[in-house]
Protein backbone atom coordinates (compact mmCIF):
# COMPACT_ATOMS: atom_id res chain seq x y z
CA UNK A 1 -23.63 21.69 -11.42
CA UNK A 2 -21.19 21.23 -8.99
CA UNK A 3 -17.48 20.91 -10.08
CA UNK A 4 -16.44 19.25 -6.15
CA UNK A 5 -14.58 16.51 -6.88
CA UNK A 6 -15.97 12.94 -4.27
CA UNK A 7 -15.91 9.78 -4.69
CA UNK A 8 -18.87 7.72 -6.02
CA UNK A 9 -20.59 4.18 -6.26
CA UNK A 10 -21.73 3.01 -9.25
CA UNK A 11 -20.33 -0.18 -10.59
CA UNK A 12 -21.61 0.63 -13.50
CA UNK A 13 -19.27 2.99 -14.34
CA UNK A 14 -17.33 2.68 -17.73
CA UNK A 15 -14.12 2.58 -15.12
CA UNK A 16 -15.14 -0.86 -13.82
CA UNK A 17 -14.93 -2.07 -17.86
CA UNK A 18 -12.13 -4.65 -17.66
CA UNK A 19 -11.77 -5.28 -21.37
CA UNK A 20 -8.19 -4.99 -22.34
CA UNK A 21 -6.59 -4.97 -18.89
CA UNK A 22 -3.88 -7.25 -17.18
CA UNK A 23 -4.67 -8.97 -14.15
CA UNK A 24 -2.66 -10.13 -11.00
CA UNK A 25 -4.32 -11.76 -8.43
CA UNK A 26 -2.25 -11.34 -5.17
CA UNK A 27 -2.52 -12.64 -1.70
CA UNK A 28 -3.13 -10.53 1.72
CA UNK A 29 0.68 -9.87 2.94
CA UNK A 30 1.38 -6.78 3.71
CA UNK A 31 4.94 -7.29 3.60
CA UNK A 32 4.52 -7.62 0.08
CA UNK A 33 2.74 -4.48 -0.83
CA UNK A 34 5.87 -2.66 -2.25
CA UNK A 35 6.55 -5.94 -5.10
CA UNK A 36 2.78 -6.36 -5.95
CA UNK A 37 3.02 -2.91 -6.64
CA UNK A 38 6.25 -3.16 -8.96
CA UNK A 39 4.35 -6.36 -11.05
CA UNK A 40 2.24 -3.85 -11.90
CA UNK A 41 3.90 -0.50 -12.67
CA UNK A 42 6.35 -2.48 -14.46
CA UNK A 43 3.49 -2.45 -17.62
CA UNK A 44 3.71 1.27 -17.32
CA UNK A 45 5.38 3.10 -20.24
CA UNK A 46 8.64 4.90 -19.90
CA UNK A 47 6.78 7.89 -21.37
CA UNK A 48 4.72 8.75 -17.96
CA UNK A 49 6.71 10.96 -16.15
CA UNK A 50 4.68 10.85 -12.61
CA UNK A 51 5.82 6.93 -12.97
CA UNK A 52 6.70 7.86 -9.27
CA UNK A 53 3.50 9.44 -8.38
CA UNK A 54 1.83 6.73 -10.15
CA UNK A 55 3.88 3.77 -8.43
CA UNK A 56 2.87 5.69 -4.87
CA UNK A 57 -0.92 5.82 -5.71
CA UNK A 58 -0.87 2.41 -6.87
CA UNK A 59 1.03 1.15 -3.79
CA UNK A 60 -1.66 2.91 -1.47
CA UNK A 61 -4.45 1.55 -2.97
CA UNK A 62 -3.20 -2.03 -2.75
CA UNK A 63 -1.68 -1.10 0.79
CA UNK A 64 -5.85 -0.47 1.70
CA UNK A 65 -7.18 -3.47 -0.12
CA UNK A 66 -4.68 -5.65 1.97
CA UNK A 67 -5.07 -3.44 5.29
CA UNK A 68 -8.68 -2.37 5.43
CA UNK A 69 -10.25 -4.71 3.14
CA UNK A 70 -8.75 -8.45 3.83
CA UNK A 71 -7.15 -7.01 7.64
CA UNK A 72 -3.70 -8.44 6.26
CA UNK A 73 -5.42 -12.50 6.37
CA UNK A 74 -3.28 -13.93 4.04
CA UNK A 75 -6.10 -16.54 3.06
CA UNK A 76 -7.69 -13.53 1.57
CA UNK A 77 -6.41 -12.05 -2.11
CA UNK A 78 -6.70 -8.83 -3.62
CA UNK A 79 -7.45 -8.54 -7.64
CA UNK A 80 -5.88 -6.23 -9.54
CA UNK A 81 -6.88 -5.10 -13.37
CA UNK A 82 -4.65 -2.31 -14.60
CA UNK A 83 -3.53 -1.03 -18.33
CA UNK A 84 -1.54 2.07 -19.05
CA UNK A 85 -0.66 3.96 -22.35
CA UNK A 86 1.19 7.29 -22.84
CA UNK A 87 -1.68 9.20 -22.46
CA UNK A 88 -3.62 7.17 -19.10
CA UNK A 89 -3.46 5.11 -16.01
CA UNK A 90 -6.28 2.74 -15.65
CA UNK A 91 -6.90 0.48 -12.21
CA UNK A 92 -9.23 -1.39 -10.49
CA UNK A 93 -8.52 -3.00 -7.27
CA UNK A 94 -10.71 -5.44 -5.65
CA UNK A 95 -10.63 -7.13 -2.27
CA UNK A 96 -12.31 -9.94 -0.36
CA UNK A 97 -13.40 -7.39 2.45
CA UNK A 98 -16.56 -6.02 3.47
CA UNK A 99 -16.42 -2.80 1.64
CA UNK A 100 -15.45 1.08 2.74
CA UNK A 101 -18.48 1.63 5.34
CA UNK A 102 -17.39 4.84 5.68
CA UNK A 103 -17.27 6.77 2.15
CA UNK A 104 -19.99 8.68 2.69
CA UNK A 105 -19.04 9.93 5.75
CA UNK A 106 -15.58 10.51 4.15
CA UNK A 107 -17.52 12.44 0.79
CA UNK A 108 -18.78 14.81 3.81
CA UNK A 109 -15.61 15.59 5.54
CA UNK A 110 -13.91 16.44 2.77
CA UNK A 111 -16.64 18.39 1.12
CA UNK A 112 -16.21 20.53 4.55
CA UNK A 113 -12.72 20.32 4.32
CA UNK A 114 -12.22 21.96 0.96
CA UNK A 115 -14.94 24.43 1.90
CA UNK A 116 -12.68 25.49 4.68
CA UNK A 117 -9.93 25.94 2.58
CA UNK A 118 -11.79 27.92 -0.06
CA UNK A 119 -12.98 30.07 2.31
CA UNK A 120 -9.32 30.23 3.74
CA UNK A 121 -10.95 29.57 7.02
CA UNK A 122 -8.06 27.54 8.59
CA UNK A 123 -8.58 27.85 12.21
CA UNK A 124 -12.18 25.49 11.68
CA UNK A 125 -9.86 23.93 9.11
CA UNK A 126 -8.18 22.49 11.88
CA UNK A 127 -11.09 20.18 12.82
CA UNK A 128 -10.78 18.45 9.49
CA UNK A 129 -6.79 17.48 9.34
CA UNK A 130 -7.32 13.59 9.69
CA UNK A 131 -10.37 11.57 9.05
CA UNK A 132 -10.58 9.39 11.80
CA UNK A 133 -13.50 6.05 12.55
CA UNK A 134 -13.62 3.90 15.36
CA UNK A 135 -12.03 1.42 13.19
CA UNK A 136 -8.68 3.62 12.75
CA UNK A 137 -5.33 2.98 13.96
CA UNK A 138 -2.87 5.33 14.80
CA UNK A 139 -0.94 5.06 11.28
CA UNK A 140 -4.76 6.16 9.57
CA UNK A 141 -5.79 9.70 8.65
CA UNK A 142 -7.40 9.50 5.35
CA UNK A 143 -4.91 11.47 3.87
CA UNK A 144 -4.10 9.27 0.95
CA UNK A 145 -7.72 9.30 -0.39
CA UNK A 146 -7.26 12.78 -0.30
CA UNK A 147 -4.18 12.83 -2.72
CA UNK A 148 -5.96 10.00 -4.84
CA UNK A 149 -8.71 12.35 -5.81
CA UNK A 150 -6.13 15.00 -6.75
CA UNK A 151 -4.11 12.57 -8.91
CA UNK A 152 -6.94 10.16 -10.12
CA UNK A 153 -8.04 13.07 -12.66
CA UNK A 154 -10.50 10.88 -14.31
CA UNK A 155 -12.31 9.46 -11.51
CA UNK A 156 -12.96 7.26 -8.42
CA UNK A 157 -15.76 5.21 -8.60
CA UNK A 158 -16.79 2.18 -5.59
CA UNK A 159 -19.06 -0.95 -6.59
CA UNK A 160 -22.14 -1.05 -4.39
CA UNK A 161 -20.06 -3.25 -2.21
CA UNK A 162 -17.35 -1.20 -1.75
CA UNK A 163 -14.30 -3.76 -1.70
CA UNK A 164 -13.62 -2.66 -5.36
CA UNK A 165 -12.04 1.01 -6.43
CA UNK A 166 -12.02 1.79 -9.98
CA UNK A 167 -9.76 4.99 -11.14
CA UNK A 168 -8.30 6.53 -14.14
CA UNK A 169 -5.63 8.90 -14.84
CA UNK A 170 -5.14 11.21 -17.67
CA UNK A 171 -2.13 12.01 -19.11
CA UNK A 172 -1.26 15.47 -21.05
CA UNK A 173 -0.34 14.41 -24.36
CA UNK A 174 2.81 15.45 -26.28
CA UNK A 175 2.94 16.95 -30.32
CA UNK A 176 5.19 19.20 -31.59
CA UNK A 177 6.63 20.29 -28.03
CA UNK A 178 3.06 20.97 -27.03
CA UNK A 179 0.85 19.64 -24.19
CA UNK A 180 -2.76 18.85 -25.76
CA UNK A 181 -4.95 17.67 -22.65
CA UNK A 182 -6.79 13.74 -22.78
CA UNK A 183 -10.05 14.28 -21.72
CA UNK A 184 -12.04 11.10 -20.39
């Protein structure tokens, strides 16, 4: 069994469960990324201390539901379901768009990418820097999704659409002084 980390689809994942979660519903402005995001960290307990990392992956994943899902049409909204606790982080983020065409192709890149690294084979490394489509602008280079599956410790999971993103985050929790690791 592999231990790679990728992104999957299966919207039957126990990620896409929505039972317990807040919702917003929000509408495609782009302008507006940076409040939609506070509405929602704002739930977050004081206790998380990567409330910054958190409020940054949060942030990016409504900045792509508005940007590469709706294309910034403000007739379009994005849904978001989140719930957090001392011990996880818990979104799902859908939009009205036609879904990421290009995850698989993404899976592959940075399955090569990571391979590169491993082998510490950085000149070939080169060739896999930004993940780039014919649909890209010049501010796009996949980067984020590759910090998301870093920080999203328990998961990233697509419907079979792929206009919604469920992920999970696992917090280290505290007794006695001690970290005890949250497993999903």
């Amino acid at each position: 069994m592999s231990d790679e980390k990728k992104i999957i689809v299966d919207e039957h994942n126990k990620l896409f469960d929505k039972r317990g979660m807040f919702h917003k519903r929000f509408v495609s402005d782009f302008r507006q990324i940076r409040y939609f995001t506070l509405l929602v960290v704002q739930k977050a307990p004081p206790e998380i201390k990567e409330i910054n990392l958190l409020e940054q992956q949060i942030s990016e994943i409504i900045k792509n539901a508005i940007k590469h899902g709706n294309h910034s049409d403000p007739k379009k909204h994005i849904d978001v379901w989140f719930s957090f606790s001392e011990t996880h982080a818990r979104l799902i983020v859908q939009d009205e768009g036609e879904g990421f065409e290009y995850l698989d192709q993404w899976n592959e890149f940075n399955r090569k990418r990571n391979e590169c690294f491993k082998k510490k084979n950085f000149e070939e490394m080169a060739k896999y820097v930004s993940f780039i489509t014919d649909k890209s602008d010049e501010n796009d280079s996949g980067n984020a999704l590759f910090a998301a599956l870093e920080y999203w410790n328990g998961g990233i999971v697509f419907n079979n659409k792929k206009n919604a993103v469920a992920l999970a985050k696992y917090f280290p929790k505290k007794r006695y002084g001690l970290e005890i690791s949250v497993s999903s």
